[in-house]
PDB file of N, CA and C in Angstrom:
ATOM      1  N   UNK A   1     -11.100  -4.212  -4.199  1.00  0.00           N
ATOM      2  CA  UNK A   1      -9.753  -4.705  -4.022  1.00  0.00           C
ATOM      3  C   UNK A   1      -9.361  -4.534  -2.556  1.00  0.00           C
ATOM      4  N   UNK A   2      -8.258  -5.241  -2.251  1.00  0.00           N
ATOM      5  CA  UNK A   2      -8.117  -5.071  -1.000  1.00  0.00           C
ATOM      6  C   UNK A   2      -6.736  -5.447  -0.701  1.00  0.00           C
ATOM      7  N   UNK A   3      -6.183  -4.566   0.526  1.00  0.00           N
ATOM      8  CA  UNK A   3      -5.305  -4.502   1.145  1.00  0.00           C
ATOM      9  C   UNK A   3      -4.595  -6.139   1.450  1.00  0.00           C
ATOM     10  N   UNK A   4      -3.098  -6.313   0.133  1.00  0.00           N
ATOM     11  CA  UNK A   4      -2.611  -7.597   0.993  1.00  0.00           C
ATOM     12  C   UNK A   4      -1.738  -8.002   2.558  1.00  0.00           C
ATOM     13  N   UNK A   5      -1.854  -6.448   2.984  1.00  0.00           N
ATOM     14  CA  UNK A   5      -1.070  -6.536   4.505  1.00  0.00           C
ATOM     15  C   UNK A   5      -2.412  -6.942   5.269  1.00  0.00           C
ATOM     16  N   UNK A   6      -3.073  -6.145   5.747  1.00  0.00           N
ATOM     17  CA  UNK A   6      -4.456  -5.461   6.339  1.00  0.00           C
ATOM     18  C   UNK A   6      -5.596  -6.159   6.177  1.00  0.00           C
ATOM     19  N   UNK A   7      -5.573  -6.580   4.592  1.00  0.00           N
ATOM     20  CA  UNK A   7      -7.617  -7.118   4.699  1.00  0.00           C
ATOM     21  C   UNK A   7      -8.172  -5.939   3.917  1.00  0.00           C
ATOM     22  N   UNK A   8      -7.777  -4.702   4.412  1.00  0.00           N
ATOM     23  CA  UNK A   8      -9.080  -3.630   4.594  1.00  0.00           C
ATOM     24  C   UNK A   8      -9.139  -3.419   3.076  1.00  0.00           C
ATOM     25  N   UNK A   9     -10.539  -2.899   3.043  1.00  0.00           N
ATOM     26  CA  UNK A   9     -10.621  -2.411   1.513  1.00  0.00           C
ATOM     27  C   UNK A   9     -10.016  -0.997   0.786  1.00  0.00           C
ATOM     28  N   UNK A  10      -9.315  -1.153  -0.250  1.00  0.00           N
ATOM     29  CA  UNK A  10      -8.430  -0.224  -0.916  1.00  0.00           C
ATOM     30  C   UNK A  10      -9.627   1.070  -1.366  1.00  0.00           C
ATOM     31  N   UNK A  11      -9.534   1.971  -1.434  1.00  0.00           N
ATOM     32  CA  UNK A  11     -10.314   3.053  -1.942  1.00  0.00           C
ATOM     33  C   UNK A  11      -9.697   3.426  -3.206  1.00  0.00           C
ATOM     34  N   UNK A  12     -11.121   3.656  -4.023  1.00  0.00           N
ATOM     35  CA  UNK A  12     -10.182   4.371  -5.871  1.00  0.00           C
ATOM     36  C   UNK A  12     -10.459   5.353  -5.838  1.00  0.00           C
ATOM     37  N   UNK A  13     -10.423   5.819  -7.285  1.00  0.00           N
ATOM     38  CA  UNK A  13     -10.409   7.030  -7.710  1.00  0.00           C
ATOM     39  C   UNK A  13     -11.789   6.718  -8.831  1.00  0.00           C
ATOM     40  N   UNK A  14     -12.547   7.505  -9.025  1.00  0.00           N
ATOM     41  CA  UNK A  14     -13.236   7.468 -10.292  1.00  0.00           C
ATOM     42  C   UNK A  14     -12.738   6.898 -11.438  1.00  0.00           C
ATOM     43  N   UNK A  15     -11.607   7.004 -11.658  1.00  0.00           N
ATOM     44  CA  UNK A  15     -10.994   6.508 -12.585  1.00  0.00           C
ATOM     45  C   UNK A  15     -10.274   5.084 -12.503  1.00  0.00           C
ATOM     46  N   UNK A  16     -11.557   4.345 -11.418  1.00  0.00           N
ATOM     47  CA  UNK A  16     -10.182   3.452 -10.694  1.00  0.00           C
ATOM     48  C   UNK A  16      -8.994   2.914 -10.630  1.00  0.00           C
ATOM     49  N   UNK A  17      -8.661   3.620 -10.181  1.00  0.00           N
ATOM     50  CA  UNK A  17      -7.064   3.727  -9.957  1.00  0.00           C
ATOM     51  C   UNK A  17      -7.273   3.614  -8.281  1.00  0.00           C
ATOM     52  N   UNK A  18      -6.314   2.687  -7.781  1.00  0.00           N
ATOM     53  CA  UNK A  18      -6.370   2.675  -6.606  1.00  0.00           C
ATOM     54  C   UNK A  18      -5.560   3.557  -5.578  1.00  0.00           C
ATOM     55  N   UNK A  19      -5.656   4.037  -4.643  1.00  0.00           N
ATOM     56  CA  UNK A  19      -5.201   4.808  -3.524  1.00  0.00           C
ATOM     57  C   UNK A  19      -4.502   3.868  -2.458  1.00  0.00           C
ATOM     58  N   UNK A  20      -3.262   4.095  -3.039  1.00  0.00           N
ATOM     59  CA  UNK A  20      -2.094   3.047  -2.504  1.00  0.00           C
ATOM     60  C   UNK A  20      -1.325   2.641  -3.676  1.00  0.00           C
ATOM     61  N   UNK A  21      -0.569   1.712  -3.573  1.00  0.00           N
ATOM     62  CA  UNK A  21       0.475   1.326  -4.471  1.00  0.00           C
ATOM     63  C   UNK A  21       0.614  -0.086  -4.835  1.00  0.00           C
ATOM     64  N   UNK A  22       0.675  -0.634  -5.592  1.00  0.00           N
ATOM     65  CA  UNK A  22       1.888  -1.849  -5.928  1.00  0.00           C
ATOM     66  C   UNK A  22       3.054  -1.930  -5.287  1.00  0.00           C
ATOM     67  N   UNK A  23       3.392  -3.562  -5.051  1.00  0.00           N
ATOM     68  CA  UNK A  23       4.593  -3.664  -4.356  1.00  0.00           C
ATOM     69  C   UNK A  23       4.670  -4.847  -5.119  1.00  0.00           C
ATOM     70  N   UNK A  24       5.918  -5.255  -5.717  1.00  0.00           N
ATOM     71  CA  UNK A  24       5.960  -6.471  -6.411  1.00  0.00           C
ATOM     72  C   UNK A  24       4.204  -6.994  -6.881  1.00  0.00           C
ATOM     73  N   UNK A  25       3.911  -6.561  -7.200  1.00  0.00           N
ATOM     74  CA  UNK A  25       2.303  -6.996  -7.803  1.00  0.00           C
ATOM     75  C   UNK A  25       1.175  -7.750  -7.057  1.00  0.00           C
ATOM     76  N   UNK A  26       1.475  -6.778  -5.850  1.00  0.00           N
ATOM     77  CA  UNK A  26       0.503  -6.920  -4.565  1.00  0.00           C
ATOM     78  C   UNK A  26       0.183  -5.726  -4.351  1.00  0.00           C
ATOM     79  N   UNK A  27      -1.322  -5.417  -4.005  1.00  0.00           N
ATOM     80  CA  UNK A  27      -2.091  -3.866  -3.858  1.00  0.00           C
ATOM     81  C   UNK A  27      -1.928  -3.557  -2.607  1.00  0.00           C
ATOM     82  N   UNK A  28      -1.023  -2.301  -1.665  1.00  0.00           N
ATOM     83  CA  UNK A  28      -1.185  -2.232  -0.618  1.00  0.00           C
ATOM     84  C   UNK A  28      -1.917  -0.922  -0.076  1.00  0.00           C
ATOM     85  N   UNK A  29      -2.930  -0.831   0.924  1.00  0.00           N
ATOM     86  CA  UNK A  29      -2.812   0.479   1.154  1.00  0.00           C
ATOM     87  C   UNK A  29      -2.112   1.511   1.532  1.00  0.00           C
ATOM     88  N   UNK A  30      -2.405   2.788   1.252  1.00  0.00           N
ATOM     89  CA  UNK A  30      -1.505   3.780   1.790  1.00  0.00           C
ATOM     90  C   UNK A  30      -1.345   3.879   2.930  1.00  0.00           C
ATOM     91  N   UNK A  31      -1.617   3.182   4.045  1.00  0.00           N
ATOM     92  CA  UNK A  31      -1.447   2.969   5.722  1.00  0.00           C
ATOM     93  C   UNK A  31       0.025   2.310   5.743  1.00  0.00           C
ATOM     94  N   UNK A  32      -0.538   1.094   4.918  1.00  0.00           N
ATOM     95  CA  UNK A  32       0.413   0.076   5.266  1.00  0.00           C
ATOM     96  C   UNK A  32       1.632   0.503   3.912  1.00  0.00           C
ATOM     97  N   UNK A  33       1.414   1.257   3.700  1.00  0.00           N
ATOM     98  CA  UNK A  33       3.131   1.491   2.437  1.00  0.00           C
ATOM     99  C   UNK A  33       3.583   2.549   3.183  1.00  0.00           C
ATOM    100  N   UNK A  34       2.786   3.526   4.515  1.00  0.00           N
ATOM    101  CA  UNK A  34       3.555   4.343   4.713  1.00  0.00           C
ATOM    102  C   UNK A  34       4.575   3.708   5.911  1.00  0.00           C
ATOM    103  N   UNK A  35       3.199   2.675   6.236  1.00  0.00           N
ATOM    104  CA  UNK A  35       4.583   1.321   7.873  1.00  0.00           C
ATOM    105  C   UNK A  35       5.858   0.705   6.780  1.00  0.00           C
ATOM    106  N   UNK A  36       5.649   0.403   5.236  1.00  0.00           N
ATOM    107  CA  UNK A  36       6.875  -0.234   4.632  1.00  0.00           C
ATOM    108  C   UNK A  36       8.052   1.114   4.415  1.00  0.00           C
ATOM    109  N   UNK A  37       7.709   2.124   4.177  1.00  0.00           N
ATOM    110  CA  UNK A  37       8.499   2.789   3.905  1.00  0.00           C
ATOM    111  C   UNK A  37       9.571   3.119   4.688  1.00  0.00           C
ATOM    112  N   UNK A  38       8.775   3.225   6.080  1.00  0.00           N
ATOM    113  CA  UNK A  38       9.300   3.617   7.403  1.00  0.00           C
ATOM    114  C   UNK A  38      10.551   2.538   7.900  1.00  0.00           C
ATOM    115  N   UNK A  39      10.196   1.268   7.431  1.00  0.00           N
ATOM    116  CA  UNK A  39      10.857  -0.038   7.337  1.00  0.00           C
ATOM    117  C   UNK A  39      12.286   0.370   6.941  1.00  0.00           C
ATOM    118  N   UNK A  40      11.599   0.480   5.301  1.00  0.00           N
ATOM    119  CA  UNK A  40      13.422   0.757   4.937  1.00  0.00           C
ATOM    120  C   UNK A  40      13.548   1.557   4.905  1.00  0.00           C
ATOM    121  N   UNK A  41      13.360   2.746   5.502  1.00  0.00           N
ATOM    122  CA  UNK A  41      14.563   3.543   5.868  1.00  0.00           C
ATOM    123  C   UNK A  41      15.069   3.241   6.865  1.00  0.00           C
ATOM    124  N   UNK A  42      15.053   2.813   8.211  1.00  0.00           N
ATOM    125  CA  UNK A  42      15.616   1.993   8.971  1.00  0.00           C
ATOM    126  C   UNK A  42      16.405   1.388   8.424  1.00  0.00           C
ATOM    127  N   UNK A  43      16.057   0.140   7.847  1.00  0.00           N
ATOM    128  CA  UNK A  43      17.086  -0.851   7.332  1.00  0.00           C
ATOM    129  C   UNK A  43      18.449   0.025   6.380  1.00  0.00           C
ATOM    130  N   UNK A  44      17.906   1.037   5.561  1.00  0.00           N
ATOM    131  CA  UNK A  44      18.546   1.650   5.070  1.00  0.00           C
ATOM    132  C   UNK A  44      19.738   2.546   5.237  1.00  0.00           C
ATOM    133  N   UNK A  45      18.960   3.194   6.611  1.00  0.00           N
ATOM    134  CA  UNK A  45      19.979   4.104   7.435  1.00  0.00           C
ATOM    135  C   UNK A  45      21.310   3.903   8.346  1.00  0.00           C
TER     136      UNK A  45
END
């Protein structure tokens, strides 16, 4: 699976389960959810 910001490939778990999150039902990595997060809180603040 792979990163819909990035490209890069998502890493699992044995259990695959991926390492990163869903966003509206797009797989992102944990790189790029920690640049969205950072987002809104900005927007937020």
């Amino acid at each position: 699976m792979k990163c819909t910001k990035c490209k890069k490939k998502i890493k699992t778990t044995f259990l695959n389960k991926i390492i990163g999150t869903y966003i509206k039902g797009k797989p992102y990595c944990k790189d790029c959810q920690k640049k969205i997060n950072k987002k809104i809180k900005k927007i937020t603040s």
